[in-house]
N, C-alpha and C. Protein backbone atom coordinates (compact mmCIF):
# COMPACT_ATOMS: atom_id res chain seq x y z
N UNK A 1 -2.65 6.95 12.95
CA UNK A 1 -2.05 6.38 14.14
C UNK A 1 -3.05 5.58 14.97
N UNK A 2 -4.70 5.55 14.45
CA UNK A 2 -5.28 4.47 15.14
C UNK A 2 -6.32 4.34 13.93
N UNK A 3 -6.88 2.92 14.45
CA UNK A 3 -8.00 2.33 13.64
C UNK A 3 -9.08 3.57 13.20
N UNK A 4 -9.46 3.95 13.86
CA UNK A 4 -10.63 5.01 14.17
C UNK A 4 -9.74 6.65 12.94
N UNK A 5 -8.84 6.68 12.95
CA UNK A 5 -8.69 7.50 12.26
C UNK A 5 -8.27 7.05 10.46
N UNK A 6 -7.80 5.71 10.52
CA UNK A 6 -7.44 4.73 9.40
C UNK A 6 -8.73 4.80 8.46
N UNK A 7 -9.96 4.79 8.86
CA UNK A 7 -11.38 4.25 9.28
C UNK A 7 -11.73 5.97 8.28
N UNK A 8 -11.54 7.42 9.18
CA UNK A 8 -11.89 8.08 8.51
C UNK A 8 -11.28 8.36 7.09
N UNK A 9 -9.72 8.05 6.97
CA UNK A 9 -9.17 8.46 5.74
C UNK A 9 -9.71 7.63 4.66
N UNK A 10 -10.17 6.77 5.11
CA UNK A 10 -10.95 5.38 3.92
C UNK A 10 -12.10 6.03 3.73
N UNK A 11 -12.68 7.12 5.05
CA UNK A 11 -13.82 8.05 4.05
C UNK A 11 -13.34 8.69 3.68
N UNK A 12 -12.53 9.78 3.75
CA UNK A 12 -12.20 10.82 2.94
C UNK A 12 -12.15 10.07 1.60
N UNK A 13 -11.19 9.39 0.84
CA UNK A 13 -11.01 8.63 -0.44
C UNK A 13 -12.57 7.96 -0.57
N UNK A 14 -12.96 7.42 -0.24
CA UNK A 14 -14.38 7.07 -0.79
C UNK A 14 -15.32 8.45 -0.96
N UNK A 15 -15.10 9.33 -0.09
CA UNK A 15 -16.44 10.35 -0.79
C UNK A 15 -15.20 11.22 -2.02
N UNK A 16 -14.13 11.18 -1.81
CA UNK A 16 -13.20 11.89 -3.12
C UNK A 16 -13.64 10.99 -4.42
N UNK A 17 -13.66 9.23 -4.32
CA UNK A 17 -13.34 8.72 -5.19
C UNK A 17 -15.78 8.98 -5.98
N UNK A 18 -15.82 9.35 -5.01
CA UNK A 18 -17.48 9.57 -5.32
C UNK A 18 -17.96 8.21 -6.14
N UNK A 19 -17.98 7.16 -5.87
CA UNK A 19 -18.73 5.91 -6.72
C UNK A 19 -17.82 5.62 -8.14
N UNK A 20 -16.34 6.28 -8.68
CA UNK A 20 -15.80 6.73 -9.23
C UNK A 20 -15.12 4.90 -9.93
N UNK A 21 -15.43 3.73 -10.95
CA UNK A 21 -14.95 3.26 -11.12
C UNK A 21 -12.85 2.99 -11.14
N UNK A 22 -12.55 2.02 -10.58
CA UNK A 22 -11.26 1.72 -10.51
C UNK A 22 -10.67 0.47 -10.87
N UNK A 23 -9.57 0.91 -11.74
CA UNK A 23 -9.09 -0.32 -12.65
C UNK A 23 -8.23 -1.28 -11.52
N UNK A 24 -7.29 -0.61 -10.69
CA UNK A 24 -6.62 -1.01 -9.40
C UNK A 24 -7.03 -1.15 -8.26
N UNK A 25 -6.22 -1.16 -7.37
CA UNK A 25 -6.77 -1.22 -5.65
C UNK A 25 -6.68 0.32 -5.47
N UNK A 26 -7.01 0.56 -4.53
CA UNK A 26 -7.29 1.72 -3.65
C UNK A 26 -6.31 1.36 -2.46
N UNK A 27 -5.29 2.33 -2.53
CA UNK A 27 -3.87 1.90 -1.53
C UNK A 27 -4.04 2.22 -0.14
N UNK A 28 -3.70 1.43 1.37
CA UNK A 28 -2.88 1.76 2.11
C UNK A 28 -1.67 2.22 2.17
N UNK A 29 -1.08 3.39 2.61
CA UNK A 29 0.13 4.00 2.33
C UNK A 29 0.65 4.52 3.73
N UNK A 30 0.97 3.64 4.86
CA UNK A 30 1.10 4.07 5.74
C UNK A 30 3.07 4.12 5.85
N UNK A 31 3.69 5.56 6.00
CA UNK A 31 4.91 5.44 5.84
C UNK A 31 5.08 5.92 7.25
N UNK A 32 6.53 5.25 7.83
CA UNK A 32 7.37 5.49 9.17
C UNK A 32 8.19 7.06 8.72
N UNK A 33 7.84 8.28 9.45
CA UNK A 33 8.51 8.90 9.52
C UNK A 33 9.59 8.84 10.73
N UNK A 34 10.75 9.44 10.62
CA UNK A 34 11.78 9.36 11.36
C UNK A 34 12.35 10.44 12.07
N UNK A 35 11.45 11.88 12.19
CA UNK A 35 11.38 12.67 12.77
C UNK A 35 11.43 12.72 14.06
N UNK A 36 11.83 13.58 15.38
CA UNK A 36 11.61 13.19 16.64
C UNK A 36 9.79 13.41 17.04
N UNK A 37 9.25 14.62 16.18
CA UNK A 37 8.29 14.72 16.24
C UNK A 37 6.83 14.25 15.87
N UNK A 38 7.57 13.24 14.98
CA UNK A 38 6.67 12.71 13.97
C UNK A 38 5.59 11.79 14.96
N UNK A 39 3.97 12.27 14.47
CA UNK A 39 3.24 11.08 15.06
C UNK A 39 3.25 9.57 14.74
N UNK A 40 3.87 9.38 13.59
CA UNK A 40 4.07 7.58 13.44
C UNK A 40 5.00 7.38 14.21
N UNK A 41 6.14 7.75 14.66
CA UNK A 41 7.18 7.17 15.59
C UNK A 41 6.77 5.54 15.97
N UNK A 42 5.99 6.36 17.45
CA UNK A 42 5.52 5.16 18.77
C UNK A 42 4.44 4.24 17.82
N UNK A 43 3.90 4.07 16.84
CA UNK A 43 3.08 3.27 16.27
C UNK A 43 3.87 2.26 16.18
N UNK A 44 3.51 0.76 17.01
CA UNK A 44 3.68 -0.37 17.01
C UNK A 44 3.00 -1.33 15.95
N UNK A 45 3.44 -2.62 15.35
CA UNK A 45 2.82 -3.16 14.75
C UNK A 45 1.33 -3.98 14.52
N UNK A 46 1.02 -4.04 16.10
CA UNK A 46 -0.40 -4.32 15.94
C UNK A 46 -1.68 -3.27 15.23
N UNK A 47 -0.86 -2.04 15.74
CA UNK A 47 -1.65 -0.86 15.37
C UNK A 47 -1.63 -0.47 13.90
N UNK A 48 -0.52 -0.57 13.75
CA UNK A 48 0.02 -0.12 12.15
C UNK A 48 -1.19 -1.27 11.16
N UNK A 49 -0.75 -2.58 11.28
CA UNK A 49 -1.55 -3.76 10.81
C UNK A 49 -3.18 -3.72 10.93
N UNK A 50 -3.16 -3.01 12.13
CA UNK A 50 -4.98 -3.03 12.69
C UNK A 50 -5.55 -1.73 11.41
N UNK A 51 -4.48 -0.96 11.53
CA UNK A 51 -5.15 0.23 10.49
C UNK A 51 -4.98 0.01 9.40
N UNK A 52 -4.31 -0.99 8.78
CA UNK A 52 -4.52 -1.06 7.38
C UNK A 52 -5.55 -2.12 6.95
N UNK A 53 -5.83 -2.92 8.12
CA UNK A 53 -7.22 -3.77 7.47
C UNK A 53 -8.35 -3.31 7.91
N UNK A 54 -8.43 -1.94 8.78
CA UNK A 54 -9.24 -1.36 9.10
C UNK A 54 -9.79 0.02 7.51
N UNK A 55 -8.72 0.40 6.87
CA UNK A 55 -9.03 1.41 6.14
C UNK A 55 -9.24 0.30 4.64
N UNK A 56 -8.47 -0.70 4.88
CA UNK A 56 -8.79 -1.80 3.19
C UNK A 56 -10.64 -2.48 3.73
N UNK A 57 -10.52 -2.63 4.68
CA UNK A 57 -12.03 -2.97 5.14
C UNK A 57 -13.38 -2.34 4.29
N UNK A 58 -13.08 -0.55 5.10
CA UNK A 58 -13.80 0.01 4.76
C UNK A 58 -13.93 0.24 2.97
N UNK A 59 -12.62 -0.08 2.44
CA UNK A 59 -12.89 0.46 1.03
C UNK A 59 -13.75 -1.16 0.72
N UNK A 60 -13.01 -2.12 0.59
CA UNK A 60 -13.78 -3.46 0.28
C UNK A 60 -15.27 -3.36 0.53
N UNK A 61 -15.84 -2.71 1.72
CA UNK A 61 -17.36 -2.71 1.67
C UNK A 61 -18.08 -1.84 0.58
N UNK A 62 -17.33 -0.51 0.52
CA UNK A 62 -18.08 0.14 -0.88
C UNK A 62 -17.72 -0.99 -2.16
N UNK A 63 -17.27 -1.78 -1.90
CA UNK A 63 -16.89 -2.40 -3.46
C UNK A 63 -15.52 -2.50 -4.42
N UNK A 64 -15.45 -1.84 -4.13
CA UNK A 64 -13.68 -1.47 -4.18
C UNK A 64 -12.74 -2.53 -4.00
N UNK A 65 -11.40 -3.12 -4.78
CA UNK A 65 -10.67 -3.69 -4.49
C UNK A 65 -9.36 -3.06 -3.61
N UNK A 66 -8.69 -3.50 -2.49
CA UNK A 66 -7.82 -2.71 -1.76
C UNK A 66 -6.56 -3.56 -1.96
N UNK A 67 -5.44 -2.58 -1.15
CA UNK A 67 -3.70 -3.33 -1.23
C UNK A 67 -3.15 -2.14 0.10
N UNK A 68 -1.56 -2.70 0.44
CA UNK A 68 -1.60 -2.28 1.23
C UNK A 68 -0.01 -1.66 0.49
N UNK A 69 0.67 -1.16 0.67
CA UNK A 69 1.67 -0.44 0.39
C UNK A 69 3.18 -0.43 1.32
N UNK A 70 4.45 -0.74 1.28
CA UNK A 70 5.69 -1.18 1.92
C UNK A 70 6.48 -1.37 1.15
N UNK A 71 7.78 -1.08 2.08
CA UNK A 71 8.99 -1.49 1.79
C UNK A 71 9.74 -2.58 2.73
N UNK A 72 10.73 -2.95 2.31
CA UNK A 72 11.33 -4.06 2.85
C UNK A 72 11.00 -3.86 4.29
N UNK A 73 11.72 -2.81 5.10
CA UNK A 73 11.59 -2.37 6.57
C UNK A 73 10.09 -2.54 7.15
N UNK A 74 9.52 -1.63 6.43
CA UNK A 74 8.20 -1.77 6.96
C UNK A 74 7.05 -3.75 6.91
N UNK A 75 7.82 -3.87 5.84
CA UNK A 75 7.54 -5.56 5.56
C UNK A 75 7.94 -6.84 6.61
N UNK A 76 9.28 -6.25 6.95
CA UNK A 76 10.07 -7.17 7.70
C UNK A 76 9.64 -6.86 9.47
N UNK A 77 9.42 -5.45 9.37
CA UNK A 77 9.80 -4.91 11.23
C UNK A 77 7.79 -4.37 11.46
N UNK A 78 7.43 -4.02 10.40
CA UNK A 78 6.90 -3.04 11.05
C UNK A 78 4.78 -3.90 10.79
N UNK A 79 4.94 -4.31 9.73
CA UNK A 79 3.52 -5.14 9.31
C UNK A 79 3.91 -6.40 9.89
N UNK A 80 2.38 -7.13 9.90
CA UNK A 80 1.96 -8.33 10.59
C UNK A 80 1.57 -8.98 9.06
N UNK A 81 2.28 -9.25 8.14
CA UNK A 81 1.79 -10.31 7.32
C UNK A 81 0.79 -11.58 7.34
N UNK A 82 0.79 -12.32 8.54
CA UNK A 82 -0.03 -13.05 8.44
C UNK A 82 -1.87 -12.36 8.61
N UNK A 83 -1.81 -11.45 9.09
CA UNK A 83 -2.65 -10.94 9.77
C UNK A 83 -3.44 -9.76 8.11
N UNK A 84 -2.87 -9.95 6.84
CA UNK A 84 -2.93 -8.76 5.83
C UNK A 84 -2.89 -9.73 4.47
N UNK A 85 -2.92 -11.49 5.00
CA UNK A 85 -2.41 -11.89 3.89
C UNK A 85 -3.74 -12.05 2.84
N UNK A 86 -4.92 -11.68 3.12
CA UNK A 86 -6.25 -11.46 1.95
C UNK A 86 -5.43 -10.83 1.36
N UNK A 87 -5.03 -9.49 1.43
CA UNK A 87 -4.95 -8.04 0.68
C UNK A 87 -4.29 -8.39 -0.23
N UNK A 88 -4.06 -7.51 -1.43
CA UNK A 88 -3.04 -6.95 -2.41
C UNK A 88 -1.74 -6.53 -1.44
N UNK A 89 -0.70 -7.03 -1.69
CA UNK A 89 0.36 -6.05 -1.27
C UNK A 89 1.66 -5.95 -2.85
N UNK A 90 1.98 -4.23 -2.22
CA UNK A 90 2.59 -3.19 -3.01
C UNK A 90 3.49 -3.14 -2.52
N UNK A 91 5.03 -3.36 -2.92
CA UNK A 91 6.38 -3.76 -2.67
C UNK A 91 7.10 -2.64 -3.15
N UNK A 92 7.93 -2.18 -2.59
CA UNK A 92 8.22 -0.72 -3.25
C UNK A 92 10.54 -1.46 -3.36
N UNK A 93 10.51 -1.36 -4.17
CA UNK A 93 12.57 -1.86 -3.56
C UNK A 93 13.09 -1.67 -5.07
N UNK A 94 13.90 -0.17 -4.75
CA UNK A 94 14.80 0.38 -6.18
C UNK A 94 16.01 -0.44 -6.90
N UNK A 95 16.22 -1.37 -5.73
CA UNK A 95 18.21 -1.74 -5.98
C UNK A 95 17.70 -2.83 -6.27
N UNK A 96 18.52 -3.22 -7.40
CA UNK A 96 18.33 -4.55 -7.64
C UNK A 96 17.72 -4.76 -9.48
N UNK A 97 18.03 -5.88 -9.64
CA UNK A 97 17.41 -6.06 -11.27
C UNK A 97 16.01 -6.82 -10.94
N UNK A 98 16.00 -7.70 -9.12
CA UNK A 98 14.68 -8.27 -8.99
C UNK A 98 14.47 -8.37 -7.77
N UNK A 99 13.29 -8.02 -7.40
CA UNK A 99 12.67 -8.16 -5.96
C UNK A 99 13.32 -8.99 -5.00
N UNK A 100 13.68 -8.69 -3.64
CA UNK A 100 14.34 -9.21 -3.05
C UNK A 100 13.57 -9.73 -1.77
N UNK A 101 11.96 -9.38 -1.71
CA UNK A 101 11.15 -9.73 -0.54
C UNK A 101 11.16 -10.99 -0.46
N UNK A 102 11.32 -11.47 0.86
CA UNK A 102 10.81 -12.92 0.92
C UNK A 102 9.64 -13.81 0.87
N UNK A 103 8.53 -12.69 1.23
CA UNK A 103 6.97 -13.25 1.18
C UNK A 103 6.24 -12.80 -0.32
N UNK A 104 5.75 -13.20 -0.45
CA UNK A 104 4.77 -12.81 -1.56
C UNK A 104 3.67 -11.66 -1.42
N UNK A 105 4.07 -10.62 -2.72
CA UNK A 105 3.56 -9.52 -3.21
C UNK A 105 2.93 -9.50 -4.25
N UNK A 106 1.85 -8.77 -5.02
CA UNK A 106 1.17 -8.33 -5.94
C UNK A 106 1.49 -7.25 -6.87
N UNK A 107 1.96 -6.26 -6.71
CA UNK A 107 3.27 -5.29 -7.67
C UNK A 107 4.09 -5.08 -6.80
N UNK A 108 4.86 -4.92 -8.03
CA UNK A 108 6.50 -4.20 -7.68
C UNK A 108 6.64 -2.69 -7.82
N UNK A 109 7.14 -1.89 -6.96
CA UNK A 109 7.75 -0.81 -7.33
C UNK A 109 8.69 -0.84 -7.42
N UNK A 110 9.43 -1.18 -8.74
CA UNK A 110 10.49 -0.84 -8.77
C UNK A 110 11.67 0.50 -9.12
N UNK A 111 11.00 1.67 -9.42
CA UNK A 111 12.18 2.54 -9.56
C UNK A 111 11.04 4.39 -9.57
N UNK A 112 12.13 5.00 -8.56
CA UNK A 112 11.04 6.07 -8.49
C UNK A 112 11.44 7.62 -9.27
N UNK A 113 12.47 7.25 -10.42
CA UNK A 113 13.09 7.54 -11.52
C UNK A 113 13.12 7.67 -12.71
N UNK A 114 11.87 6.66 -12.82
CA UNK A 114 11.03 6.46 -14.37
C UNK A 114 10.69 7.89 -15.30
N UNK A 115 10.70 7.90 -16.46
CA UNK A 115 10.44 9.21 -16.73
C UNK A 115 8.73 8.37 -17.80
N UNK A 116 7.98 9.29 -18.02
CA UNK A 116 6.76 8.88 -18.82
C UNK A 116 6.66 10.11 -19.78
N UNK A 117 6.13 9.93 -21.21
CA UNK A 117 6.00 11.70 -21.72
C UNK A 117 5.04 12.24 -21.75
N UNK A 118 4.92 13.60 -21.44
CA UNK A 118 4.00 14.29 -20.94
C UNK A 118 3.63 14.72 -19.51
N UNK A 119 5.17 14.08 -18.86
CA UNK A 119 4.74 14.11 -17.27
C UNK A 119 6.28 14.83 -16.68
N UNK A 120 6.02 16.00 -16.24
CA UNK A 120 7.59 16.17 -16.11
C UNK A 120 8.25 16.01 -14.86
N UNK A 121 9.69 15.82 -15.08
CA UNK A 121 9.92 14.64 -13.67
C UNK A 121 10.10 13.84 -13.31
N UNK A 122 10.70 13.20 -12.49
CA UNK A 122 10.48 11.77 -12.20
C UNK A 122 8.83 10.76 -11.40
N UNK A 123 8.78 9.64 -12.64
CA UNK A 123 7.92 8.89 -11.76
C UNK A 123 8.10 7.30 -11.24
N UNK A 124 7.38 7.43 -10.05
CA UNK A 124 7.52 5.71 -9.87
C UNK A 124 6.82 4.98 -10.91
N UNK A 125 7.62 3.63 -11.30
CA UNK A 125 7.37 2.56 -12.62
C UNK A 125 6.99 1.37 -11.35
N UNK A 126 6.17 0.71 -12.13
CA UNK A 126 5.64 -0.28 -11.32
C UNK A 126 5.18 -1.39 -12.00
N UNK A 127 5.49 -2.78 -11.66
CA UNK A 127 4.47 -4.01 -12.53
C UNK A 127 3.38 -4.38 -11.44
N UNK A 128 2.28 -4.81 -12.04
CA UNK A 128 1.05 -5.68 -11.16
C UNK A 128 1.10 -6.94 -11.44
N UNK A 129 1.49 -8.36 -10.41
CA UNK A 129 1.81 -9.35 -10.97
C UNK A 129 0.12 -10.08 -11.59
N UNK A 130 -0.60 -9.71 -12.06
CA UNK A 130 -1.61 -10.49 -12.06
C UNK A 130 -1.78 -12.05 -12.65
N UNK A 131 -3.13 -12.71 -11.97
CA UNK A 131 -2.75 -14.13 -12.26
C UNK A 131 -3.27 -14.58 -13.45
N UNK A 132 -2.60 -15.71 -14.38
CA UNK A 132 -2.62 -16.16 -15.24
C UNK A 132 -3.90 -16.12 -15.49
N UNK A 133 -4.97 -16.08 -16.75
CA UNK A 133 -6.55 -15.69 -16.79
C UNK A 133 -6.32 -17.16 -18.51
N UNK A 134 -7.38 -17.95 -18.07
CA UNK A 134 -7.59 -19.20 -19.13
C UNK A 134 -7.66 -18.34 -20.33
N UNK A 135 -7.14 -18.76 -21.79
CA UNK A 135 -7.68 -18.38 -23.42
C UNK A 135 -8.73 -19.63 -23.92
């Protein structure tokens, strides 16, 4: 709910990830709960936005590639896109045969239903759009 605490969870995951090579980004995952009690409630968008380039910051300085994580709502109402547009962003939207965001994203989540074997349960399936690389 502020920079300063955004700031420590980017340490917690950096001393977890211990110098730990990574094929992906290292996510922002900041979700709106809808609880009366919930501390994200009153989090406004400057704040929300300030903490996710505050915790992708900190990972980018160890070296690390970062992204930030949303759904339509949080895309449309709740992030400052212009203000995030370096980052990776992670699009999360089940309905549909194809993404329905209007701005441009880096994966899709599309379905959190997926089954994989060896994993029991449901999991989220996801593409990474990455960019075309010369042969």
């Amino acid at each position: 709910v502020s920079v300063e605490e955004a700031e420590e969870e980017a340490q917690f995951v950096l001393d977890t990830l211990a110098g730990r090579a990574m094929d992906l980004p290292v996510v922002f995952d900041w979700e709106q709960i809808t609880e009366d009690d919930a501390r994200t409630d009153a989090v406004d968008t400057d704040t929300v936005t300030a903490c996710a380039l505050a915790f992708c910051q900190r990972i980018q300085e160890c070296g690390y590639r970062s992204a930030f994580y949303f759904n339509a709502t949080l895309g449309y109402l709740q992030y400052d896109f212009a203000r995030l547009s370096q980052l990776d962003a992670w699009y999360a939207q089940y309905e549909g045969d194809w993404p329905t965001f209007t701005y441009a994203f880096d994966l899709w989540q599309y379905s959190n239903t997926g089954t994989v074997a060896g994993i029991a349960g449901n999991v989220d399936m996801d593409l990474y759009f990455l960019p075309e690389t010369e042969n």
